[in-house]
C-alpha atoms as a PDB file:
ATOM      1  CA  UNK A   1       0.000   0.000   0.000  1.00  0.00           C
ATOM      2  CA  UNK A   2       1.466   3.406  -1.234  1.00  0.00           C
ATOM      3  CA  UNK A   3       1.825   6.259   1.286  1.00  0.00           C
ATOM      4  CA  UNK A   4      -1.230   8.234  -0.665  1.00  0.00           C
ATOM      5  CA  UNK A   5      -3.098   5.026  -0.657  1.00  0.00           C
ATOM      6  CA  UNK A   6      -2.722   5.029   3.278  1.00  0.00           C
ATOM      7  CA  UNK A   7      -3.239   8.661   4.259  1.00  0.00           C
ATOM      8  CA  UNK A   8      -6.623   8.796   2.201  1.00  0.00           C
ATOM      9  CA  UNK A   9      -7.884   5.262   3.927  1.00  0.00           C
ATOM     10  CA  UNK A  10      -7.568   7.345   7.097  1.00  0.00           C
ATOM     11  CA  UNK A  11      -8.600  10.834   5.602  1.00  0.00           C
ATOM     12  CA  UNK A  12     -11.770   9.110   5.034  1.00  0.00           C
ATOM     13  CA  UNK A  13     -12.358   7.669   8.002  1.00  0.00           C
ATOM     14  CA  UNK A  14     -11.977  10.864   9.674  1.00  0.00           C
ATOM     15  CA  UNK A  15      -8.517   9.929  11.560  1.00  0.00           C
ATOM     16  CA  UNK A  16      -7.057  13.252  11.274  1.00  0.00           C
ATOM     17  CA  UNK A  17      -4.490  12.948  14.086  1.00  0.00           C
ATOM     18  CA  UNK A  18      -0.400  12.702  13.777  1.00  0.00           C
ATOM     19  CA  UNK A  19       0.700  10.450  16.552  1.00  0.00           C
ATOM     20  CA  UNK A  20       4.272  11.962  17.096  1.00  0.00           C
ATOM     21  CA  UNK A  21       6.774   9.404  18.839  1.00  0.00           C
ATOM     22  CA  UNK A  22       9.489  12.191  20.304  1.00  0.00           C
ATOM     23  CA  UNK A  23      10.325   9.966  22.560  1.00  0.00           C
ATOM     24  CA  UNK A  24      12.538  10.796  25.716  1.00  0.00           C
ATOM     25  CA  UNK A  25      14.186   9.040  27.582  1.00  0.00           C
ATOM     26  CA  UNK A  26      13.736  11.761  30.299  1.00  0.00           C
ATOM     27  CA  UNK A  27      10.109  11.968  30.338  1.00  0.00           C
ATOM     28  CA  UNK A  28       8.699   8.582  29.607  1.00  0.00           C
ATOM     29  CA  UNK A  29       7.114   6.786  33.200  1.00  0.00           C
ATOM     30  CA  UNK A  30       9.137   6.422  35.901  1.00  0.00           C
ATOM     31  CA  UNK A  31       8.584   2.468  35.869  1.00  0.00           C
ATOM     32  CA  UNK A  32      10.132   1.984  32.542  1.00  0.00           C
ATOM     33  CA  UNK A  33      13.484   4.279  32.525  1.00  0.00           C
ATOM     34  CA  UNK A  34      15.578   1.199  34.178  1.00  0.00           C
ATOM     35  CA  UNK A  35      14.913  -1.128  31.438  1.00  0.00           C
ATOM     36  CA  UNK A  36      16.957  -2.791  29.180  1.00  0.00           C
ATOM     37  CA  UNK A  37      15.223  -0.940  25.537  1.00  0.00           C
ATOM     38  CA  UNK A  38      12.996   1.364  27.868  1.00  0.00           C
ATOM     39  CA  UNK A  39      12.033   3.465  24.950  1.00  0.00           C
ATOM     40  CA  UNK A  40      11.289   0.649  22.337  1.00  0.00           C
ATOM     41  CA  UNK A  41       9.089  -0.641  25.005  1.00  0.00           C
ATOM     42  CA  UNK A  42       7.525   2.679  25.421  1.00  0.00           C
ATOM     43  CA  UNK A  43       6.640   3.201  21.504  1.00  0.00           C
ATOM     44  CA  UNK A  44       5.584  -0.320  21.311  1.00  0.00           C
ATOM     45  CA  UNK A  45       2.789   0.424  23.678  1.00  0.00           C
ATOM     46  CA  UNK A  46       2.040   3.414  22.456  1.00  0.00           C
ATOM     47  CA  UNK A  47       1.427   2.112  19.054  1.00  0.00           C
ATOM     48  CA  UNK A  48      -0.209  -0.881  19.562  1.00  0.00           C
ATOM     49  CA  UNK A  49      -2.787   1.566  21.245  1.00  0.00           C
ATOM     50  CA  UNK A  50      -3.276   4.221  18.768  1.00  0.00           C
ATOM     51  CA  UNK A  51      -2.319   2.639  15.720  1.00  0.00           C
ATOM     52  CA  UNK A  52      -6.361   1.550  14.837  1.00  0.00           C
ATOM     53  CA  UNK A  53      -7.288   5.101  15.228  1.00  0.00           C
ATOM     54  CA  UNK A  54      -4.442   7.553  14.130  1.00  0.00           C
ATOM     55  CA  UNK A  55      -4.351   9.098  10.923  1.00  0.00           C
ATOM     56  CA  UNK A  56      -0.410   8.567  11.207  1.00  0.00           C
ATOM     57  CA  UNK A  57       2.901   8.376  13.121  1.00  0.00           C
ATOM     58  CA  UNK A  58       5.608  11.012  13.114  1.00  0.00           C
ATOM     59  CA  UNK A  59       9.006  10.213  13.490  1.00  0.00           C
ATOM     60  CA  UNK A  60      11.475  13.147  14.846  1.00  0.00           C
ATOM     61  CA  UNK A  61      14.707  11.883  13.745  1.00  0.00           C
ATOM     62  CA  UNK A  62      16.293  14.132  16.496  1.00  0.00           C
ATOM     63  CA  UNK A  63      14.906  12.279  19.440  1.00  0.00           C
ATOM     64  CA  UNK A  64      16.981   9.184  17.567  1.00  0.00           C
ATOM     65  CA  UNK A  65      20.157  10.258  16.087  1.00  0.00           C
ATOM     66  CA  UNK A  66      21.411  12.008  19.396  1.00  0.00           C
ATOM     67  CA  UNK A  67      22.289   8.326  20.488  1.00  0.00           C
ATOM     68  CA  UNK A  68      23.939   7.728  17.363  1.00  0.00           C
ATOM     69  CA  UNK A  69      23.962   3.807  15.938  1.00  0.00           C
ATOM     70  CA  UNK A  70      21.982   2.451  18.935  1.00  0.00           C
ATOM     71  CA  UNK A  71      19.248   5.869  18.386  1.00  0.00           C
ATOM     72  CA  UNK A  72      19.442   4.673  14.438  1.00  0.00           C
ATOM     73  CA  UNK A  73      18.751   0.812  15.373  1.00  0.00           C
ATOM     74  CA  UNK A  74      16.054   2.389  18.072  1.00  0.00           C
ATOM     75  CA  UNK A  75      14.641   3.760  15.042  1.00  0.00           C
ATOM     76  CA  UNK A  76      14.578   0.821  12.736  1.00  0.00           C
ATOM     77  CA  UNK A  77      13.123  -0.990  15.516  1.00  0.00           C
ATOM     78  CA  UNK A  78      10.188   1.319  16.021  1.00  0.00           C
ATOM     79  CA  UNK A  79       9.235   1.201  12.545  1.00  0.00           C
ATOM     80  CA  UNK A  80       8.912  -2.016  12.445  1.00  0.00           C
ATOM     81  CA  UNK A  81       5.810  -2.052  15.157  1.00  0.00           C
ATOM     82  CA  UNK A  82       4.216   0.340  13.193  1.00  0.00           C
ATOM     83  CA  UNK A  83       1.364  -1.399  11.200  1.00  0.00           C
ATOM     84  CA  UNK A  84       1.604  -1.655   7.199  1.00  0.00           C
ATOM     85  CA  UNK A  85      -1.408   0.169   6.682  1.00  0.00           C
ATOM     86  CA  UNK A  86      -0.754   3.886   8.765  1.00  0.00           C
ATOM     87  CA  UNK A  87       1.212   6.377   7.226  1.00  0.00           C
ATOM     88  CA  UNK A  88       4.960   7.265   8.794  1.00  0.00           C
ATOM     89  CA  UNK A  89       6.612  10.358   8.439  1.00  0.00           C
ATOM     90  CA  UNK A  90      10.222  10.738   8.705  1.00  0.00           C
ATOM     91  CA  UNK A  91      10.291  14.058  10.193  1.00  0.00           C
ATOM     92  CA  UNK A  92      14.007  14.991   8.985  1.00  0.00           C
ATOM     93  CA  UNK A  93      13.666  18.521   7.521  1.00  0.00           C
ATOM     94  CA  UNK A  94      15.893  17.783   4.704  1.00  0.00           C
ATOM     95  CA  UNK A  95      16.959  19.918   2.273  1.00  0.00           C
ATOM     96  CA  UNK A  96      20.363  20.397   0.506  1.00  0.00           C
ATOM     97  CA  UNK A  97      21.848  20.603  -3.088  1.00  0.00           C
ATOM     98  CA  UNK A  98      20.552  17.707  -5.102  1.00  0.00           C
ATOM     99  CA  UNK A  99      23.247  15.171  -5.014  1.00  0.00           C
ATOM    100  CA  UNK A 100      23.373  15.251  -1.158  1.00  0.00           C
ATOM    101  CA  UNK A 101      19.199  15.704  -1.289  1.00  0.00           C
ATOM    102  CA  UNK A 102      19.502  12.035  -3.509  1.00  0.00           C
ATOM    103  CA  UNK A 103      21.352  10.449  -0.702  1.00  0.00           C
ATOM    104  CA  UNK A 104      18.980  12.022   2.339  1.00  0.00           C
ATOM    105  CA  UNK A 105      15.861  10.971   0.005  1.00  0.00           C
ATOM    106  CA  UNK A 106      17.372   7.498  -0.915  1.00  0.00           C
ATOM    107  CA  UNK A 107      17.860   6.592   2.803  1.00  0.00           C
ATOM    108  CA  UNK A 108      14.541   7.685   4.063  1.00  0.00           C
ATOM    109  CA  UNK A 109      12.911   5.845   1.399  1.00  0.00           C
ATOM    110  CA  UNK A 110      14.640   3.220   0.126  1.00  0.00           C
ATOM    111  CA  UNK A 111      16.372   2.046   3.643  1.00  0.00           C
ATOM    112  CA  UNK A 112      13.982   2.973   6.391  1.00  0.00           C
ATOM    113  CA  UNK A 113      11.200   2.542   3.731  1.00  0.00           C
ATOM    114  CA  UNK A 114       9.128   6.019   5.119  1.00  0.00           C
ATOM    115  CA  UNK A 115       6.119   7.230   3.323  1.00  0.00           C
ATOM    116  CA  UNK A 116       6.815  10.455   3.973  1.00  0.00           C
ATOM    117  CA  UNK A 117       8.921  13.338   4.786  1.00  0.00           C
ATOM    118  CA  UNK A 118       9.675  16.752   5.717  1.00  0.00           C
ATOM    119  CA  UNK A 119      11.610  19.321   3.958  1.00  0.00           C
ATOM    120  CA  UNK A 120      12.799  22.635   4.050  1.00  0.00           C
ATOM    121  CA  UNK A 121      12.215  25.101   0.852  1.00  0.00           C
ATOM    122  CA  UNK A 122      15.015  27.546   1.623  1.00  0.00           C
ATOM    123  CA  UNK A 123      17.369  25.929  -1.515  1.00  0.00           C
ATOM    124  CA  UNK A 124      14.853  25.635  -3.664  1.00  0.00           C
ATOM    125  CA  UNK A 125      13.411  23.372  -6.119  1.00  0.00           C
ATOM    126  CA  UNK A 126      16.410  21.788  -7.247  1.00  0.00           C
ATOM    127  CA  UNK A 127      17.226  20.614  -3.630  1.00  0.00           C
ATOM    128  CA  UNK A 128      13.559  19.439  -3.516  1.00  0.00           C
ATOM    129  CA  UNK A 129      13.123  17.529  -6.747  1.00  0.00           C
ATOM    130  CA  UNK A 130      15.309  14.614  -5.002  1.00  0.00           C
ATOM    131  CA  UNK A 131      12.597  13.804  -3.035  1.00  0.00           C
ATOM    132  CA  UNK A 132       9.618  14.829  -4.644  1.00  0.00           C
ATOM    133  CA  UNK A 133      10.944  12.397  -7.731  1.00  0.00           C
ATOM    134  CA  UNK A 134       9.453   9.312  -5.189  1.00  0.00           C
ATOM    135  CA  UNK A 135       5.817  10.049  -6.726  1.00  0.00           C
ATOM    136  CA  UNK A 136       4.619   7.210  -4.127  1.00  0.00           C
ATOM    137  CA  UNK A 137       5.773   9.152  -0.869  1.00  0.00           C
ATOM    138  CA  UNK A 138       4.263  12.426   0.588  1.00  0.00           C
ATOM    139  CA  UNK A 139       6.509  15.242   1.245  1.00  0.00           C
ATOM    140  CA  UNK A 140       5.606  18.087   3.083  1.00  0.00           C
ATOM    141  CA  UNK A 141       6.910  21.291   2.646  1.00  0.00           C
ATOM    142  CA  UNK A 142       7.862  23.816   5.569  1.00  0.00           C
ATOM    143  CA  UNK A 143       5.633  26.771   4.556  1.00  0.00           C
ATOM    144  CA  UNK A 144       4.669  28.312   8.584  1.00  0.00           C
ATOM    145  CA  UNK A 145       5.641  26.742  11.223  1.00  0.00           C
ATOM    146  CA  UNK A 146       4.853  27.276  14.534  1.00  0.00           C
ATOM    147  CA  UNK A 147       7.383  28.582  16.598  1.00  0.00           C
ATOM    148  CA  UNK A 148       8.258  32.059  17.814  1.00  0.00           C
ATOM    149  CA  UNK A 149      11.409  32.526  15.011  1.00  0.00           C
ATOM    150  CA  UNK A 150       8.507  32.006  12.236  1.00  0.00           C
ATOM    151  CA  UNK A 151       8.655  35.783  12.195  1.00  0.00           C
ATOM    152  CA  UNK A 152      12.272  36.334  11.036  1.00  0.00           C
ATOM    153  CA  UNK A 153      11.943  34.872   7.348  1.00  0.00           C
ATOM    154  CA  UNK A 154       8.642  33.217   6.864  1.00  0.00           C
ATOM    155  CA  UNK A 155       6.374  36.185   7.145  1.00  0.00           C
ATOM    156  CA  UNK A 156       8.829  38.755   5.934  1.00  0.00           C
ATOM    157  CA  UNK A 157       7.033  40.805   3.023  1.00  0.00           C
ATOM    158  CA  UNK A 158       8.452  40.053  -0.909  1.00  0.00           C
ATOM    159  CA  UNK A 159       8.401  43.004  -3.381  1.00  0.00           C
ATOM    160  CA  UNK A 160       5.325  41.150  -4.577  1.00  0.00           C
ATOM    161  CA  UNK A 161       3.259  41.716  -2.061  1.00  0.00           C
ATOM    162  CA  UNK A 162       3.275  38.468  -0.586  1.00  0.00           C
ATOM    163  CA  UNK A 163       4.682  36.914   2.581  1.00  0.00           C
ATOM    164  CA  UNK A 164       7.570  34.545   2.112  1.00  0.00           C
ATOM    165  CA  UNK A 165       5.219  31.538   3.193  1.00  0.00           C
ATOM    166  CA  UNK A 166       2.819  32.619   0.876  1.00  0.00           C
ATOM    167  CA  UNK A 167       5.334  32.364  -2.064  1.00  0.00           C
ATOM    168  CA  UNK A 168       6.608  29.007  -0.323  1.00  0.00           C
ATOM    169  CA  UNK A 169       2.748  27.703  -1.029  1.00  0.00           C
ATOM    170  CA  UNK A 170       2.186  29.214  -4.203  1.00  0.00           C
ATOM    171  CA  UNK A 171       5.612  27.323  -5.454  1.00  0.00           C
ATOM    172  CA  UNK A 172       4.554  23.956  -3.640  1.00  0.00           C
ATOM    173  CA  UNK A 173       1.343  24.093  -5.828  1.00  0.00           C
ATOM    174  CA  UNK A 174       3.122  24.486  -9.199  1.00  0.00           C
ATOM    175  CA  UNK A 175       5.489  21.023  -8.008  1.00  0.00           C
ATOM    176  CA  UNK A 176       2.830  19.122  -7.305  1.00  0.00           C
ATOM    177  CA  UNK A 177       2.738  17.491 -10.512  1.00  0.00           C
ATOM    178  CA  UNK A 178       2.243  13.823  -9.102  1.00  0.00           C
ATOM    179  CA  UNK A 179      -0.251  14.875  -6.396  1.00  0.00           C
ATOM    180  CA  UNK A 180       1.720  14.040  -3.454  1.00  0.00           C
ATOM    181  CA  UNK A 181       2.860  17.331  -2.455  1.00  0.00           C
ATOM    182  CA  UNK A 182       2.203  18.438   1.179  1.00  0.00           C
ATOM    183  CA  UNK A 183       2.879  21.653   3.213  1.00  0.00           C
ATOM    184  CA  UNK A 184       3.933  22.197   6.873  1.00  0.00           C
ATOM    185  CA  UNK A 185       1.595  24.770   8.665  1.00  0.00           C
ATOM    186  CA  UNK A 186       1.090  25.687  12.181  1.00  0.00           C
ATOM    187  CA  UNK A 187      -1.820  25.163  14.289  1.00  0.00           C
ATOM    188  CA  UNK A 188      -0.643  28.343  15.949  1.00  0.00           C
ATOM    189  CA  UNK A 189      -1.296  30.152  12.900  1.00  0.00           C
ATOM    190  CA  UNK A 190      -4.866  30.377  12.507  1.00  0.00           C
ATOM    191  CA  UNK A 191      -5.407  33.386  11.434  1.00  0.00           C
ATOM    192  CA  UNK A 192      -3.018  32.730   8.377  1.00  0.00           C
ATOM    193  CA  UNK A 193      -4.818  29.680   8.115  1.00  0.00           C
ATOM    194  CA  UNK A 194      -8.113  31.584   7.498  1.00  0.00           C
ATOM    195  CA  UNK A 195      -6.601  34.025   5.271  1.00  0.00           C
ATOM    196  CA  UNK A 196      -4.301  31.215   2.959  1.00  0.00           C
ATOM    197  CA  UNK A 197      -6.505  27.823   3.210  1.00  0.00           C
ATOM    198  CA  UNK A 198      -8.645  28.907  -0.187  1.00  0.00           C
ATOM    199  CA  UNK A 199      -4.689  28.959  -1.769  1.00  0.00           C
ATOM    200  CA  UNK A 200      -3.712  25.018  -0.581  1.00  0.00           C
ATOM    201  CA  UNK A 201      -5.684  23.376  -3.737  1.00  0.00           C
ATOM    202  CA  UNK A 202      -4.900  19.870  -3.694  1.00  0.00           C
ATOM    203  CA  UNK A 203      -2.056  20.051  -1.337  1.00  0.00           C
ATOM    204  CA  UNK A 204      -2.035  18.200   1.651  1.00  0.00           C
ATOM    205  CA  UNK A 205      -1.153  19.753   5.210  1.00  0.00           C
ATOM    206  CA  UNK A 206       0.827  18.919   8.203  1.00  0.00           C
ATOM    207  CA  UNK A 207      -0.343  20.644  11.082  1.00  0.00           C
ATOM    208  CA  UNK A 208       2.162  21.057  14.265  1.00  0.00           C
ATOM    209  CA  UNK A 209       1.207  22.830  17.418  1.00  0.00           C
ATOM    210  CA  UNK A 210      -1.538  21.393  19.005  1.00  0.00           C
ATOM    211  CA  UNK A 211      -1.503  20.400  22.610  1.00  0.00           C
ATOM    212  CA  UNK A 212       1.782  21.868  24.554  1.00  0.00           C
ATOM    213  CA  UNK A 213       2.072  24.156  22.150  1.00  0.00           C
ATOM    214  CA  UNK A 214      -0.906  25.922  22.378  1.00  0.00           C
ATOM    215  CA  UNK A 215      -2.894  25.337  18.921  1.00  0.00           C
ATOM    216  CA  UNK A 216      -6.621  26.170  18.358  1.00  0.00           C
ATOM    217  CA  UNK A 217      -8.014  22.494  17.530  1.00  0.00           C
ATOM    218  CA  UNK A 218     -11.409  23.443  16.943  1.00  0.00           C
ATOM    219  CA  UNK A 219     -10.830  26.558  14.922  1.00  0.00           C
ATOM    220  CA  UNK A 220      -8.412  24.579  13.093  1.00  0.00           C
ATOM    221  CA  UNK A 221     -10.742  21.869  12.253  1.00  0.00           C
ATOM    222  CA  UNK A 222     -13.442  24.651  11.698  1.00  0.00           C
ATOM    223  CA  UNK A 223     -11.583  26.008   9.019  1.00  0.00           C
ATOM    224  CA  UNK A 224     -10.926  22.960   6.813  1.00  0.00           C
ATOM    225  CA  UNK A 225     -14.544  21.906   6.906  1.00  0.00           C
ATOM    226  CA  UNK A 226     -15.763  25.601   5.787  1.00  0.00           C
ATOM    227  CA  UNK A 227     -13.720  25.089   3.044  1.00  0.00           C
ATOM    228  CA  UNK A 228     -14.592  21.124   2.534  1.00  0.00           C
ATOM    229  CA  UNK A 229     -10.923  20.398   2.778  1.00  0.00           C
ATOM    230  CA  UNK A 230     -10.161  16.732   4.027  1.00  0.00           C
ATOM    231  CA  UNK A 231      -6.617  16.815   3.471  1.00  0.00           C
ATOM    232  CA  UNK A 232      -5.222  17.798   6.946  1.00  0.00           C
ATOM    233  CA  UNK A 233      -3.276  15.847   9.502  1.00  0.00           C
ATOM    234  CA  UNK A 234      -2.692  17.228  13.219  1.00  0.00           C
ATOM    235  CA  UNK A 235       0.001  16.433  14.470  1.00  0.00           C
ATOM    236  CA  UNK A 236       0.118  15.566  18.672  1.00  0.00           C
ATOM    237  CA  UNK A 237       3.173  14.580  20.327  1.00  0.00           C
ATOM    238  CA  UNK A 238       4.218  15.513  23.701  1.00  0.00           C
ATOM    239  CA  UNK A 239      -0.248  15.965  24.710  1.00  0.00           C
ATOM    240  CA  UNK A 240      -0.492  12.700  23.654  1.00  0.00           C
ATOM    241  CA  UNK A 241       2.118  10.640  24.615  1.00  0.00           C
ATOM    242  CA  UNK A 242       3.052  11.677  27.892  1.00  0.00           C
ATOM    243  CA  UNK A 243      -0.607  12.109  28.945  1.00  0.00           C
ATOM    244  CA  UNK A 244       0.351  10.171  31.652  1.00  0.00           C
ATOM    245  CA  UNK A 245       3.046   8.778  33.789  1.00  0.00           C
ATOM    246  CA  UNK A 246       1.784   5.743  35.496  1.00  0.00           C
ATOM    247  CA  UNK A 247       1.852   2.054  34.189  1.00  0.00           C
ATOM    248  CA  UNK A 248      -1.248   2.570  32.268  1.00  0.00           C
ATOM    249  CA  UNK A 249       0.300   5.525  30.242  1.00  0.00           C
ATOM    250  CA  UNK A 250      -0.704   3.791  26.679  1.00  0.00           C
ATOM    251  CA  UNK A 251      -4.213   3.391  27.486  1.00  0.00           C
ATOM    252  CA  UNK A 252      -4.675   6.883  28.770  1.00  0.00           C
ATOM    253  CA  UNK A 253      -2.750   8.079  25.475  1.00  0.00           C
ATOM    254  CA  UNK A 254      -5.601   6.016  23.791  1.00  0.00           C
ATOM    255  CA  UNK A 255      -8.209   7.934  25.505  1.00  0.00           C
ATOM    256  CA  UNK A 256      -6.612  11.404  24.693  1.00  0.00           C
ATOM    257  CA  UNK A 257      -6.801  10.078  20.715  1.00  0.00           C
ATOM    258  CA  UNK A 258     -10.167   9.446  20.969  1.00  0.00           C
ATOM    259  CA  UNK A 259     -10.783  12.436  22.852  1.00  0.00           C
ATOM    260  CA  UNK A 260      -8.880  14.009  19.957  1.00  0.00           C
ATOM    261  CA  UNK A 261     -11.218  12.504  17.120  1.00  0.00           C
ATOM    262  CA  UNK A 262     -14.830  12.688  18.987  1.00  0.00           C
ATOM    263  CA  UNK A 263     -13.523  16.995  18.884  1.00  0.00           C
ATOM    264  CA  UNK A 264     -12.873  16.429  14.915  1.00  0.00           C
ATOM    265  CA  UNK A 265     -15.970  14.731  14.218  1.00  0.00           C
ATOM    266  CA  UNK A 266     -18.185  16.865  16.562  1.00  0.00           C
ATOM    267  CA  UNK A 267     -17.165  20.058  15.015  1.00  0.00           C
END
């Protein structure tokens, strides 16, 4: 099943939430930090209770590659709990002249076999096409993100008239050749979201910022339905995950989901 294949099965079913596995070693519960693959067992049970009911799992390489070979194995590991059928993104942020951009894309998608990924623009196209060349994989775009330094490039004003995100969409739209194009977009952004939404098109859209961060879910999910836009993924990481700290910590993180999509569907 192809990574557009498996977003839309979940689109559709109104699963609309990004589990994201930043898992530390730091905050999982207390009664699993002494054992031997403490954080494997900690995504294990966190996706054998959400995986039925996310729209997909996030994975933040960071949280991985700061233990080097054993964080890479970790990772390996992980994906392999992660059932066939729910979208993964390799949260990476790639971006770099093409050659290098052939090697990132090659091993996110041809050894850790993602279905998606997440790139920065600032290069340009030619440090994109790399990735976007895997027509079967999703990649999603940093247009506005949602933390405080969003201000210092990606709103700045062009000669055109538009905002630098703005231009970042309008350019994502005119690659999206195969369909599989995505953008990144906060959830702390809603009032750009009200303003821009009518300029995604066909785009999809990854959606940080909800939960610790401070994201309107409801307006969020407001907006997309006044425009009869489907194609939206939430992502929830640290909300979610570390909902709780005691032994049943995966089952309340179940709860918090379906919390999560009762909102979505109520709305």
């Amino acid at each position: 099943m192809n990574a557009l294949t498996k977003i839309k099965n979940r689109l559709e079913k109104g699963f609309h939430i990004c589990v994201g596995l930043d898992s530390d070693i730091n905050k999982i519960p207390e009664h699993l930090k002494n054992e031997d693959d403490a954080i494997l067992k900690f995504n294990k049970s966190i996706i054998e209770n959400t995986s039925d009911i996310a729209g997909a799992f996030k994975i933040n390489f960071a949280f991985y590659e700061k233990e080097g070979s054993k964080g890479m194995e970790l990772l390996s590991r992980t994906l392999e709990l992660i059932p066939d059928d729910v979208l993964v993104i390799g949260d990476a942020k790639r971006g770099d002249i093409g050659n290098t951009s052939q090697m990132y894309a090659q091993s996110m998608f041809e050894h850790y076999k993602l279905d998606a990924s997440t790139l920065s623009p600032y290069m340009g196209y030619d440090s994109l096409s790399p990735f976007i060349d895997y027509t079967k994989n999703i990649h999603f775009i940093l247009a506005l993100t949602s933390n405080p330094g969003s201000h210092d490039f990606e709103k700045l004003d062009l000669i055109s008239g538009k905002k630098v995100y703005q231009e970042v969409i309008s350019k994502v739209s005119e690659w999206n050749k195969s369909k599989n194009l995505g953008i990144v977009f906060g959830a702390t952004n809603l009032d750009e979201l009200k303003d821009n939404i009518i300029n995604f098109k066909d785009l999809f859209v990854l959606l940080p910022g909800v939960g610790a961060q401070g994201g309107d879910l409801e307006g969020i999910i407001r907006t997309f339905n006044e425009h009869s836009n489907n194609n939206y993924i939430i992502n929830v990481s640290r909300a979610l995950i570390y909902a709780d700290s005691t032994e049943k910590f995966a089952e309340v993180s179940r709860e918090v989901l379906k919390g999560y999509n009762r909102i979505i569907k109520d709305v």
